[in-house]
C-alpha atoms as a PDB file:
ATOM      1  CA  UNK A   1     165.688  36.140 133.772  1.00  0.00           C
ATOM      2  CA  UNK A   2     162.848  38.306 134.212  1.00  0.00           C
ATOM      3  CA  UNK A   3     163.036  40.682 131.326  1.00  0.00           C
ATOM      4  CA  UNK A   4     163.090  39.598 127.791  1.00  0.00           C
ATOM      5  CA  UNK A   5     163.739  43.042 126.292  1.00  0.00           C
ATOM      6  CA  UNK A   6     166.010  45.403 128.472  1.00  0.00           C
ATOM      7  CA  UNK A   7     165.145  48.857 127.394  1.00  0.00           C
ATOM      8  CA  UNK A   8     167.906  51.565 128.314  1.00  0.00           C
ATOM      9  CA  UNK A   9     167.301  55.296 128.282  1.00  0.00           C
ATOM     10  CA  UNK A  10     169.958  57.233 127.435  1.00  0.00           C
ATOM     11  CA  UNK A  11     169.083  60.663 128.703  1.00  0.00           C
ATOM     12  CA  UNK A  12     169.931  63.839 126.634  1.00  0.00           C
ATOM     13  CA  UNK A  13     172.950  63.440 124.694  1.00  0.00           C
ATOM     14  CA  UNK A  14     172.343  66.658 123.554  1.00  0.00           C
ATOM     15  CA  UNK A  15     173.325  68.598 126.173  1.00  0.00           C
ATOM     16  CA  UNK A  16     175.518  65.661 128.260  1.00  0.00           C
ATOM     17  CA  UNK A  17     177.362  63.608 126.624  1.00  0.00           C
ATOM     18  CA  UNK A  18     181.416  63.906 127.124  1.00  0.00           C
ATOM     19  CA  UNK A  19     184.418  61.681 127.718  1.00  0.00           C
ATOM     20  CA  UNK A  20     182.952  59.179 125.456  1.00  0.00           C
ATOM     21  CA  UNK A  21     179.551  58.734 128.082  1.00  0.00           C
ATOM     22  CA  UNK A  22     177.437  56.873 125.661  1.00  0.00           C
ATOM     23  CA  UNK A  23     179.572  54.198 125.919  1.00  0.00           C
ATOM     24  CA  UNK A  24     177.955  53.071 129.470  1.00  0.00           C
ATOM     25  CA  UNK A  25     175.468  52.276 127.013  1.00  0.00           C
ATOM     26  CA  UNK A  26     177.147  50.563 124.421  1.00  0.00           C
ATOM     27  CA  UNK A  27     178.627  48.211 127.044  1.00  0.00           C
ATOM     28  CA  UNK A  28     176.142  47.463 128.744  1.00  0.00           C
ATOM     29  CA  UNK A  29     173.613  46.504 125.178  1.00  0.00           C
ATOM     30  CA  UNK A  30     176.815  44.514 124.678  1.00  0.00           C
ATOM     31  CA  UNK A  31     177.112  42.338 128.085  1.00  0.00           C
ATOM     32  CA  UNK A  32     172.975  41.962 128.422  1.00  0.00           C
ATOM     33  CA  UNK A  33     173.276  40.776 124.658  1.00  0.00           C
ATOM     34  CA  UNK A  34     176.291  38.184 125.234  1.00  0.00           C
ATOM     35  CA  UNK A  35     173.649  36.708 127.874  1.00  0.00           C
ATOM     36  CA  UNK A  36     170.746  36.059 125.594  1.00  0.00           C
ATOM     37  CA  UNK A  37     168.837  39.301 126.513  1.00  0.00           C
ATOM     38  CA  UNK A  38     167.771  41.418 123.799  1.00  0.00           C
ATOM     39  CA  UNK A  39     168.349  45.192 124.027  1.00  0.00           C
ATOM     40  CA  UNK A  40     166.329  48.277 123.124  1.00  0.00           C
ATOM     41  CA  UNK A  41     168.589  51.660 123.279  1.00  0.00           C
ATOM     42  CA  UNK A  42     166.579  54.129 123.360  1.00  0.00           C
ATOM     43  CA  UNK A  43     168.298  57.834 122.993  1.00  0.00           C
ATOM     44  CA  UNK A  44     165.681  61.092 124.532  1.00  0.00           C
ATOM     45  CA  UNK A  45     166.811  64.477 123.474  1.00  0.00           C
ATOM     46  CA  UNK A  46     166.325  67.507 125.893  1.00  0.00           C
ATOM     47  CA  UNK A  47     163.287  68.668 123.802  1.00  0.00           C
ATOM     48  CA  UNK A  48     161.430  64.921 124.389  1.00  0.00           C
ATOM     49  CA  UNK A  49     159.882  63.344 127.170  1.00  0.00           C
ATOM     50  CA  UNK A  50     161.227  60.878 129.224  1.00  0.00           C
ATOM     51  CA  UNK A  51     159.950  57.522 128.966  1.00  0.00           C
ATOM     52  CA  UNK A  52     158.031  55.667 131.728  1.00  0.00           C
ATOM     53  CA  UNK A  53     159.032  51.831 132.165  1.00  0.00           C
ATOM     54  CA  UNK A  54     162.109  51.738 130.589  1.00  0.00           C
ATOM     55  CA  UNK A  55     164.888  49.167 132.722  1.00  0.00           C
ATOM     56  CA  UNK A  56     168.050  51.321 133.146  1.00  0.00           C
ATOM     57  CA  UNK A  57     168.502  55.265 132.466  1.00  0.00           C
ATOM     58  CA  UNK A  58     171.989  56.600 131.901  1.00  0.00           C
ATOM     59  CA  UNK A  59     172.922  60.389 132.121  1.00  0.00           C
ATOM     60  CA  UNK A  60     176.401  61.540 131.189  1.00  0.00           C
ATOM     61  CA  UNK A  61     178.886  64.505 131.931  1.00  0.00           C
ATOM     62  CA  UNK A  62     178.568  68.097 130.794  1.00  0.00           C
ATOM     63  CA  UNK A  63     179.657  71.720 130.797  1.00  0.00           C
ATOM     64  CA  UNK A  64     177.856  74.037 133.384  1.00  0.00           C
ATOM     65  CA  UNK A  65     175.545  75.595 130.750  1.00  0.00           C
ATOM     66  CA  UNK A  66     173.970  72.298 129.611  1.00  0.00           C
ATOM     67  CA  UNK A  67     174.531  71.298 132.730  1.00  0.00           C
ATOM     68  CA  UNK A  68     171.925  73.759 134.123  1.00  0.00           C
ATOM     69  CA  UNK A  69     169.825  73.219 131.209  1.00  0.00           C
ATOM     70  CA  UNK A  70     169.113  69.397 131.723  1.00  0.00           C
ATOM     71  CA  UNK A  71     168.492  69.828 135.568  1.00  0.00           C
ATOM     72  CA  UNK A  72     165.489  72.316 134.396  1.00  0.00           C
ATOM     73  CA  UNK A  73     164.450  69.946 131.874  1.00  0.00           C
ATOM     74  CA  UNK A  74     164.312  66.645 134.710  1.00  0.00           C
ATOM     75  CA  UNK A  75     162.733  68.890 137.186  1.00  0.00           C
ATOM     76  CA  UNK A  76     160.194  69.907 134.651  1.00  0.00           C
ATOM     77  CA  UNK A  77     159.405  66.394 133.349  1.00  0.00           C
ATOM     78  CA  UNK A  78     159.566  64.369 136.498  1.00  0.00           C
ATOM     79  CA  UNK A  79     159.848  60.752 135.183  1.00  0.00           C
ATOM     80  CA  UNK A  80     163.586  59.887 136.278  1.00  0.00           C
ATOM     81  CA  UNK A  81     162.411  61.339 139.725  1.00  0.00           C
ATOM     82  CA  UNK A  82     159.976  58.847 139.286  1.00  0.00           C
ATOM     83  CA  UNK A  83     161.774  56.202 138.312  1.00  0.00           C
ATOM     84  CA  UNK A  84     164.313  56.291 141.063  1.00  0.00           C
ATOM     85  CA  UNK A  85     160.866  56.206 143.239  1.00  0.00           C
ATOM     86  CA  UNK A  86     159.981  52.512 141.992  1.00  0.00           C
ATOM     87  CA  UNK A  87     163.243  51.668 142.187  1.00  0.00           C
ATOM     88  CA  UNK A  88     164.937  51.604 138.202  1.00  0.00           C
ATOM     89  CA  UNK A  89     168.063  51.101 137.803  1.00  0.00           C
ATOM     90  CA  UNK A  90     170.165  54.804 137.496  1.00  0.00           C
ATOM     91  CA  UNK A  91     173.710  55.214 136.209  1.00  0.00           C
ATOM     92  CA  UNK A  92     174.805  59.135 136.494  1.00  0.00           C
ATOM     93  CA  UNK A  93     177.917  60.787 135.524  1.00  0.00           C
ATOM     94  CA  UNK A  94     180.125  64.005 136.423  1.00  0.00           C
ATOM     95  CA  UNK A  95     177.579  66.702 136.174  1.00  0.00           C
ATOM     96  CA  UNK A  96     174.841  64.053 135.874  1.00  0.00           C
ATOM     97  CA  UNK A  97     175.912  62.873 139.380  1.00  0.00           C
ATOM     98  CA  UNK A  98     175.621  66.462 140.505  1.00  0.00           C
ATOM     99  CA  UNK A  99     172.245  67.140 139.246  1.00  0.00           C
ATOM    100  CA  UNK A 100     171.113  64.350 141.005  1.00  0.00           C
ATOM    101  CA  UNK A 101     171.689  65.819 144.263  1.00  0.00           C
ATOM    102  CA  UNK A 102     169.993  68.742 146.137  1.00  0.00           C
ATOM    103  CA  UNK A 103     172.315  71.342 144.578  1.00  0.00           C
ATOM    104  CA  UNK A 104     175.010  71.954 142.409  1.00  0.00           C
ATOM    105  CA  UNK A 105     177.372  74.822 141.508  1.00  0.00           C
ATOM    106  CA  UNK A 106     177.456  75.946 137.756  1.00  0.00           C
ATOM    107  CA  UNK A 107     177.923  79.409 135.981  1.00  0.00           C
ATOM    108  CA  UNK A 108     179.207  80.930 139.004  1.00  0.00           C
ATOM    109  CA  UNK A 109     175.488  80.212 141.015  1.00  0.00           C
ATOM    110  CA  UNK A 110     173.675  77.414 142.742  1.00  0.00           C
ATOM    111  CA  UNK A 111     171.184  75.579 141.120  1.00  0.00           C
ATOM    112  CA  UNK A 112     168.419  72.603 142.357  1.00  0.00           C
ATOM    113  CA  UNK A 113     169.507  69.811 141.699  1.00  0.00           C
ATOM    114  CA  UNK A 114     167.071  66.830 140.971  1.00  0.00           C
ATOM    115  CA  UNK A 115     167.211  65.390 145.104  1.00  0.00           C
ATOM    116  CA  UNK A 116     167.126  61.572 143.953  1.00  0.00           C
ATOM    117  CA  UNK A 117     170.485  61.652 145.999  1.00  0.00           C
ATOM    118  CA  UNK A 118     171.315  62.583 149.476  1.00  0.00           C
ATOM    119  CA  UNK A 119     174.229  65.103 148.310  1.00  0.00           C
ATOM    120  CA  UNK A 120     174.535  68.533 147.211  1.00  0.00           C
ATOM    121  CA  UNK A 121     177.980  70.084 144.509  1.00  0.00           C
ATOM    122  CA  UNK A 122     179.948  73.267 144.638  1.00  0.00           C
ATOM    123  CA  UNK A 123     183.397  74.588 143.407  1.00  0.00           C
ATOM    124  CA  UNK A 124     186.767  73.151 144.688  1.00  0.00           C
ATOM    125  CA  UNK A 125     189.963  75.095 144.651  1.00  0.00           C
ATOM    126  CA  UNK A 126     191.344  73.188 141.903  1.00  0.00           C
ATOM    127  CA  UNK A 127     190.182  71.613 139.083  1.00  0.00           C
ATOM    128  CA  UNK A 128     190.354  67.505 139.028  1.00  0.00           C
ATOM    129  CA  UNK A 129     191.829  66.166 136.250  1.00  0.00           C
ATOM    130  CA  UNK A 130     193.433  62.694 135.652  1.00  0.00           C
ATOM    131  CA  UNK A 131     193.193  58.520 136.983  1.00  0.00           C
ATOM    132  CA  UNK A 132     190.850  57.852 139.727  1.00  0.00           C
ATOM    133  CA  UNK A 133     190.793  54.905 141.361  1.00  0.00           C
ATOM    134  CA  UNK A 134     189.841  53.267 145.090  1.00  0.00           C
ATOM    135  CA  UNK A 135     188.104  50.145 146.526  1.00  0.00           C
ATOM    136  CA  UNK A 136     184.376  49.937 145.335  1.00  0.00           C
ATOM    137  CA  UNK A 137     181.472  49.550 148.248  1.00  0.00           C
ATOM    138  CA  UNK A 138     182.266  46.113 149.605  1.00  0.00           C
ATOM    139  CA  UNK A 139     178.012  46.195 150.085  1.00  0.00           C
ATOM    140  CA  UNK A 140     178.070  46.249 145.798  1.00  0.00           C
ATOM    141  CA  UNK A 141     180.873  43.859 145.490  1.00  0.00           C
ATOM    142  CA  UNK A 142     182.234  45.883 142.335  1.00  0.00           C
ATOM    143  CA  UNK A 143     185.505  45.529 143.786  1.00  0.00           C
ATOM    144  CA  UNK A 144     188.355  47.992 142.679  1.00  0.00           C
ATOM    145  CA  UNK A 145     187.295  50.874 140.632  1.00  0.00           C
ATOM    146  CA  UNK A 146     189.255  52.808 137.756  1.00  0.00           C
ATOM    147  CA  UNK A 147     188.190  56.032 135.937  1.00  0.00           C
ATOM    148  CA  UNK A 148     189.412  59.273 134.435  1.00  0.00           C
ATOM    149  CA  UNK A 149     187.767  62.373 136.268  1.00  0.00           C
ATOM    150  CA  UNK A 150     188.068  65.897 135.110  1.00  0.00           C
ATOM    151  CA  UNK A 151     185.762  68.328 137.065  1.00  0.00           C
ATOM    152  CA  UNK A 152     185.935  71.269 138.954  1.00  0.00           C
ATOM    153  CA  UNK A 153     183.327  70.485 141.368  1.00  0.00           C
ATOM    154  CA  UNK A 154     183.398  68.821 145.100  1.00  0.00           C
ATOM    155  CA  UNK A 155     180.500  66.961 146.721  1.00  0.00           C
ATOM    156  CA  UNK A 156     179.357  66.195 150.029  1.00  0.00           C
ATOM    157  CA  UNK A 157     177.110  63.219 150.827  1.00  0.00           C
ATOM    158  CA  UNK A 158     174.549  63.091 153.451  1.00  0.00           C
ATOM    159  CA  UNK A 159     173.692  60.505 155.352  1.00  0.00           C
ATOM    160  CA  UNK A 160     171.226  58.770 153.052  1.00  0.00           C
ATOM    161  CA  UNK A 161     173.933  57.708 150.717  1.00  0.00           C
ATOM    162  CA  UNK A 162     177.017  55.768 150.756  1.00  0.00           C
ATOM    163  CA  UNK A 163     180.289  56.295 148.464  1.00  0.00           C
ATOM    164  CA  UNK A 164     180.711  54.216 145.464  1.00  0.00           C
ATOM    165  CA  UNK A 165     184.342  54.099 146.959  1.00  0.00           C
ATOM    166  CA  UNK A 166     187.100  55.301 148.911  1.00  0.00           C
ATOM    167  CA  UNK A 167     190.036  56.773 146.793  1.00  0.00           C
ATOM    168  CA  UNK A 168     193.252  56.048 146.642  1.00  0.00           C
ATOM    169  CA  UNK A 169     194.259  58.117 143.490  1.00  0.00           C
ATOM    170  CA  UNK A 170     193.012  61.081 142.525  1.00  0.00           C
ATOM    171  CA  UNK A 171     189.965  63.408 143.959  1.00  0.00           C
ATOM    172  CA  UNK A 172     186.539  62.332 142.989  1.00  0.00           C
ATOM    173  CA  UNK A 173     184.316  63.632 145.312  1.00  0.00           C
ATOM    174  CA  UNK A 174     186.861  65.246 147.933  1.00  0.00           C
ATOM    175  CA  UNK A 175     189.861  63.560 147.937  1.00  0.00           C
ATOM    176  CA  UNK A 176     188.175  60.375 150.314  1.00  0.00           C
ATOM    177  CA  UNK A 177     185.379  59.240 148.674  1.00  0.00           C
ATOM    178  CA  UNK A 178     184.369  59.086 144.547  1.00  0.00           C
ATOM    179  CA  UNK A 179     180.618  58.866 143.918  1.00  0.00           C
ATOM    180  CA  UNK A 180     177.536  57.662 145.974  1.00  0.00           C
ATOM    181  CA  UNK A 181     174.715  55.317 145.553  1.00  0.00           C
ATOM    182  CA  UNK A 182     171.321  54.928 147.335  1.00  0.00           C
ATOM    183  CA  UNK A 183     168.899  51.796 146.243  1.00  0.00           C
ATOM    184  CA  UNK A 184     169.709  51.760 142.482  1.00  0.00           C
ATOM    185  CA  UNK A 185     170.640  54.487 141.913  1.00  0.00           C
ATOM    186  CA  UNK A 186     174.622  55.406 140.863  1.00  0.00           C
ATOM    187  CA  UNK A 187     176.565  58.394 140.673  1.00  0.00           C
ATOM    188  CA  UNK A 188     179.855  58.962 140.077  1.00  0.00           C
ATOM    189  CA  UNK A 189     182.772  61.114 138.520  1.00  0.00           C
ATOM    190  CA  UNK A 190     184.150  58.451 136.297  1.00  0.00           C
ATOM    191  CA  UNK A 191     184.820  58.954 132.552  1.00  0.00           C
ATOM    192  CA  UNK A 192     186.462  56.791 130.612  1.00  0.00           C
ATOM    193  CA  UNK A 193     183.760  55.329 130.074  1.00  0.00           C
ATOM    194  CA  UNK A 194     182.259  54.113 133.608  1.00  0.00           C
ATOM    195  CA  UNK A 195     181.538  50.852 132.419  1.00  0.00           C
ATOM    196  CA  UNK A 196     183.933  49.676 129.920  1.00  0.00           C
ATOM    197  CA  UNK A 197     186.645  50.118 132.816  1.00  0.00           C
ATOM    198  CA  UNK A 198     184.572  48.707 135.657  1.00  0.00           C
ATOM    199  CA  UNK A 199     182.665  45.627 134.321  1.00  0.00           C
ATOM    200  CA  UNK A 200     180.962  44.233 137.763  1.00  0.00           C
ATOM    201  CA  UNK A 201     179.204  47.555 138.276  1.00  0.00           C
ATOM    202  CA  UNK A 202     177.741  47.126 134.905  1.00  0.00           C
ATOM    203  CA  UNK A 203     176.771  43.632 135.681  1.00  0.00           C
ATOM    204  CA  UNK A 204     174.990  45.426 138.979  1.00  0.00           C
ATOM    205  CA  UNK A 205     173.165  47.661 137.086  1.00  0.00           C
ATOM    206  CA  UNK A 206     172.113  44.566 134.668  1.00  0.00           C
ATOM    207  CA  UNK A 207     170.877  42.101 137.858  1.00  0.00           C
ATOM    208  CA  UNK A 208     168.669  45.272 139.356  1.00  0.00           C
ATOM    209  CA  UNK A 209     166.995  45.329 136.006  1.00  0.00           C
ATOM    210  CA  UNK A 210     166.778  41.758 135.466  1.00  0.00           C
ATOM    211  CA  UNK A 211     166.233  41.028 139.256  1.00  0.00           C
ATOM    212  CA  UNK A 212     168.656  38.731 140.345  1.00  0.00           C
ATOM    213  CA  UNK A 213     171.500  38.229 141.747  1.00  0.00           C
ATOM    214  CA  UNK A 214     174.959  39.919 139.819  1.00  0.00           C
ATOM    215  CA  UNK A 215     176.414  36.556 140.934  1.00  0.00           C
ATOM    216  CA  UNK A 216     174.167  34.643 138.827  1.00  0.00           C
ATOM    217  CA  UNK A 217     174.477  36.322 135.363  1.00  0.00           C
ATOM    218  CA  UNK A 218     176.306  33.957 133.345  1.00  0.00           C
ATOM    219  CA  UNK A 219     180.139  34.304 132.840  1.00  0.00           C
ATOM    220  CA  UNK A 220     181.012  36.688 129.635  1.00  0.00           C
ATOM    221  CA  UNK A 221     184.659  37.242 128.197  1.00  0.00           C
ATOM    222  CA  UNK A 222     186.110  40.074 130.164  1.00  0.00           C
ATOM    223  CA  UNK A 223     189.560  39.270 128.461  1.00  0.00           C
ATOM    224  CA  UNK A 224     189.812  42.919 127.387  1.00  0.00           C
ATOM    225  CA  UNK A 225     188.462  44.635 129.517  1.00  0.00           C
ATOM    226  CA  UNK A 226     190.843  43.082 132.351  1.00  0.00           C
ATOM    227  CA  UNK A 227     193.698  44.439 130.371  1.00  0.00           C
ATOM    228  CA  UNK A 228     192.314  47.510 130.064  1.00  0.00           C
ATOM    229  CA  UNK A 229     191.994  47.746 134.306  1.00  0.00           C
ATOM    230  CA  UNK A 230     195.252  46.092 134.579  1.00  0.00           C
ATOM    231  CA  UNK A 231     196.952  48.920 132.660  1.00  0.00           C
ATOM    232  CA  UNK A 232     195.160  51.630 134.005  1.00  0.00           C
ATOM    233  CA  UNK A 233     196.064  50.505 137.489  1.00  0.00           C
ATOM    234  CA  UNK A 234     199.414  49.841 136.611  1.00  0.00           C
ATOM    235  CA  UNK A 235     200.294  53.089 135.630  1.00  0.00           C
ATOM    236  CA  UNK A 236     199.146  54.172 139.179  1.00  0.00           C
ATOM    237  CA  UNK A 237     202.054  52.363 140.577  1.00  0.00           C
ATOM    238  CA  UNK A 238     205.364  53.974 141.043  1.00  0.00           C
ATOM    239  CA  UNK A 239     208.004  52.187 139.403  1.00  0.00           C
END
């Protein structure tokens, strides 16, 4: 592997950080760890800037006042902008998705959004909340994805993006699709956390920072977090 220290950027936890977000971070120190690679987590409050170089950034979920807040703060600083540019490795969820997009709905008004993503938010007529789940991009090979959404927003890709998936439980981004992804760069709605439920899409993130393949990673014990898919998309089914 290319990288002997994988430094991860954890983007303001101070203003987005719900659902138990960080752990997209914690999982994925853990799996790059289990393969020999050692790991610097790096944590940047709103009030610091962003770092330049760093291997994979994360950004969580948030309410709409921090919400609006961060997306100031990016647009101000410019490096994740950047970083998407040369091609980094970008994990973003619930409002963090949103804020990556042209626009996005919060405190009753539209705001910029960051446009890393070919999307743009606003309001639905009822609030999701509860198990999402769908097939994953066969182009990502992340097969079947599992998550716990609770937003009030909907959002409407362009054609510069593809969904992360197709639903078949719950809303995600409007009841047909959940999330979007362009080069390396991720978004979606998915608590729970992300990666902890859907272990191949941290692997992806992991191979675009390493630079190889996802197929070639060696094997790590995914006893656990099987289970935990298996039970999560068992309750799905009707008995």
């Amino acid at each position: 592997m290319s990288i002997s220290t994988l430094r991860i950027v954890w983007l303001y936890p101070d203003l987005l950080s719900t659902y138990g977000d960080r752990g997209n971070l914690l999982v994925l120190a853990h799996r790059a760890r289990a393969r020999g690679i050692d790991v610097e987590p790096m944590q940047v409050r709103s009030d610091q800037h962003i770092p330049h170089g760093a291997d994979i950034y994360l950004i969580g979920g948030g309410e709409d006042g921090p919400q609006a807040v961060a997306a100031e703060r990016l647009l101000d600083d410019g490096a994740l902008a950047r970083a998407a540019e040369s091609g980094k490795p970008i994990l973003a969820i619930c409002a963090g998705y949103q804020l990556l997009g042209e626009s996005f709905y919060a405190n009753g008004r539209c705001y910029a959004g960051l446009g890393i993503l070919d999307l743009r938010s606003d309001r639905g007529e009822s609030r999701a909340v509860g198990e999402v789940a769908g097939e994953g991009s066969p182009v990502l090979g992340i097969g079947p994805i599992t998550g716990f959404e609770n937003h009030g927003g909907r959002t409407h890709l362009g054609e510069a993006v593809q969904p992360l998936a197709h639903v078949s439980a719950g809303i995600g981004n409007d009841g047909a699709t959940e999330g979007a992804w362009a080069g390396h760069v991720v978004g979606t709605y998915m608590h729970g956390p992300a990666l902890a439920r859907n272990p191949r899409l941290a692997d992806l993130l992991l191979s675009w920072a390493v630079g190889i393949d996802p197929a070639t990673l060696p094997p790590v014990d995914d006893t656990w977090p099987e289970r935990l898919r298996s039970e999560r998309f068992a309750a799905l089914t009707p008995e």
